[in-house]
Protein backbone atom coordinates (compact mmCIF):
# COMPACT_ATOMS: atom_id res chain seq x y z
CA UNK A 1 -7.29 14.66 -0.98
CA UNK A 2 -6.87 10.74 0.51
CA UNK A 3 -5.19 10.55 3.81
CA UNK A 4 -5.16 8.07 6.61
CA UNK A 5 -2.94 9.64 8.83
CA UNK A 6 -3.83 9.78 12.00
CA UNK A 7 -6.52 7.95 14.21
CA UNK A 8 -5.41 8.77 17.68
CA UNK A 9 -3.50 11.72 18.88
CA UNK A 10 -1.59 12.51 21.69
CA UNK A 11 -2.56 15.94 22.86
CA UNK A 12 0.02 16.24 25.20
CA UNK A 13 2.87 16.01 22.83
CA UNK A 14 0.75 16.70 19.93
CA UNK A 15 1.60 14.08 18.07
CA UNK A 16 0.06 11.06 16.02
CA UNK A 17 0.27 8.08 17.97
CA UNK A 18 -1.28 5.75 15.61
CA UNK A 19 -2.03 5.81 12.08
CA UNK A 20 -5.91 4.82 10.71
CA UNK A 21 -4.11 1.82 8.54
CA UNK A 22 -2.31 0.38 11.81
CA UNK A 23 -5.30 0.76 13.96
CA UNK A 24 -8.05 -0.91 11.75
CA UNK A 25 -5.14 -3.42 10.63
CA UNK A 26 -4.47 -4.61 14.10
CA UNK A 27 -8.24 -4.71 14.92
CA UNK A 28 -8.63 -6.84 12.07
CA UNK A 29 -5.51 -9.04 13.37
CA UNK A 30 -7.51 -8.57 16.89
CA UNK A 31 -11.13 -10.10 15.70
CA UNK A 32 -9.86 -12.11 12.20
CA UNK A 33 -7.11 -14.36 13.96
CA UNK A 34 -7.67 -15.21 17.27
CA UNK A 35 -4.38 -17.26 17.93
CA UNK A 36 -0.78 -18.24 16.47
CA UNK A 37 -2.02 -21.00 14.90
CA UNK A 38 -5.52 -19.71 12.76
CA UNK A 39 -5.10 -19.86 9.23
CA UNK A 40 -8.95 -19.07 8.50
CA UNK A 41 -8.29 -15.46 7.54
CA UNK A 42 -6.71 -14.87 4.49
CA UNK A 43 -4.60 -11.57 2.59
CA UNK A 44 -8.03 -11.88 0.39
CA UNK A 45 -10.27 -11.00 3.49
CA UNK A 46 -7.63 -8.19 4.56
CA UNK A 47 -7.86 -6.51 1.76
CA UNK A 48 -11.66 -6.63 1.80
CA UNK A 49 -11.62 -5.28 5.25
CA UNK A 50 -10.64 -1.98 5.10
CA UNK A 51 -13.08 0.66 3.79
CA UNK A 52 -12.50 4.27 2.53
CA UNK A 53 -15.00 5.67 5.71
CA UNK A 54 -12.44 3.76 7.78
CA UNK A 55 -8.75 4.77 6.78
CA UNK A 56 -9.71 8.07 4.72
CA UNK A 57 -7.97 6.92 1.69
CA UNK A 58 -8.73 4.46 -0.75
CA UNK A 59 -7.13 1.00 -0.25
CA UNK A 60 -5.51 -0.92 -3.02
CA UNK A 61 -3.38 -4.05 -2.57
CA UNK A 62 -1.07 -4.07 -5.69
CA UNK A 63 -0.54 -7.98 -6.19
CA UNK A 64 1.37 -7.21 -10.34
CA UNK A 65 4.54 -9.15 -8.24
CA UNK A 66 2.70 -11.32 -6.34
CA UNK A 67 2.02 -14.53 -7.87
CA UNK A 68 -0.24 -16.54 -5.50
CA UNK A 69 -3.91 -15.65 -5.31
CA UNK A 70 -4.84 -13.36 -2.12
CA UNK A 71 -7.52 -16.32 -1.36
CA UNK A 72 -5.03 -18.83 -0.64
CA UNK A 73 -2.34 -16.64 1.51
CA UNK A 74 -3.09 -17.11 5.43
CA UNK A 75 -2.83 -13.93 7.11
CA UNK A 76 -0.53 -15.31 9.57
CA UNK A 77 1.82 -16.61 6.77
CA UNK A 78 2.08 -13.78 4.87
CA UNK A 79 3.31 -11.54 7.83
CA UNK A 80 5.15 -14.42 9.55
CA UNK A 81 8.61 -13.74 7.64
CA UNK A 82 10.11 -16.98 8.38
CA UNK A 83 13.48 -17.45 6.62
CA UNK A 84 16.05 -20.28 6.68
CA UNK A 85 19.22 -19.55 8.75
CA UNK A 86 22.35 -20.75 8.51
CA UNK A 87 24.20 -21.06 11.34
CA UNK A 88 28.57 -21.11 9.93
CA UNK A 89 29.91 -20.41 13.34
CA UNK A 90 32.23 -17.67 11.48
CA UNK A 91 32.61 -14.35 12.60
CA UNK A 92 30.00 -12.20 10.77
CA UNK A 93 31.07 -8.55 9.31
CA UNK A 94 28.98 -5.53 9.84
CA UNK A 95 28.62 -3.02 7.69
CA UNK A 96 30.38 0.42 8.82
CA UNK A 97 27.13 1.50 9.02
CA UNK A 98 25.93 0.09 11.84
């Protein structure tokens, strides 16, 4: 079986701290994009990153809904999730939910 669980475990509480995807991810983020403001590194290059002796599972980046080629989607962009805001000055209702 494929698993990337866990990479670094807390003995103490015995627990997974961090997960092999979020590690080698944030490494990548670490080396790949040095500032803010780097668009060099693109969602084609992450998903060539990763390796199967790295995360323990295979990894597959499922693009059928996602329209733009990986080679032209900076890193940075695609995890920046800007959105437009609009500010009505109105009173805003929760859900009960929350």
């Amino acid at each position: 079986g494929e698993s990337s669980y866990s990479h670094l475990v807390d003995h103490e509480v015995g627990l997974a701290v961090v997960d092999r995807y979020t590690y080698y991810l944030e490494k990548f983020m670490d080396e790949r994009v040095p500032t803010a403001t780097s668009k060099s590194a693109t969602m084609a290059h992450l998903a060539n990153a990763f390796t199967f002796d790295e995360l323990g599972s295979t990894p597959v980046m499922d693009t059928r809904n996602f329209p733009t080629p990986l080679e032209k989607v900076p890193v940075t962009e695609f995890f920046a999730g800007v959105m437009n805001a609009v500010d009505d000055d109105g009173a805003v209702t929760l859900p009960p939910w929350l």
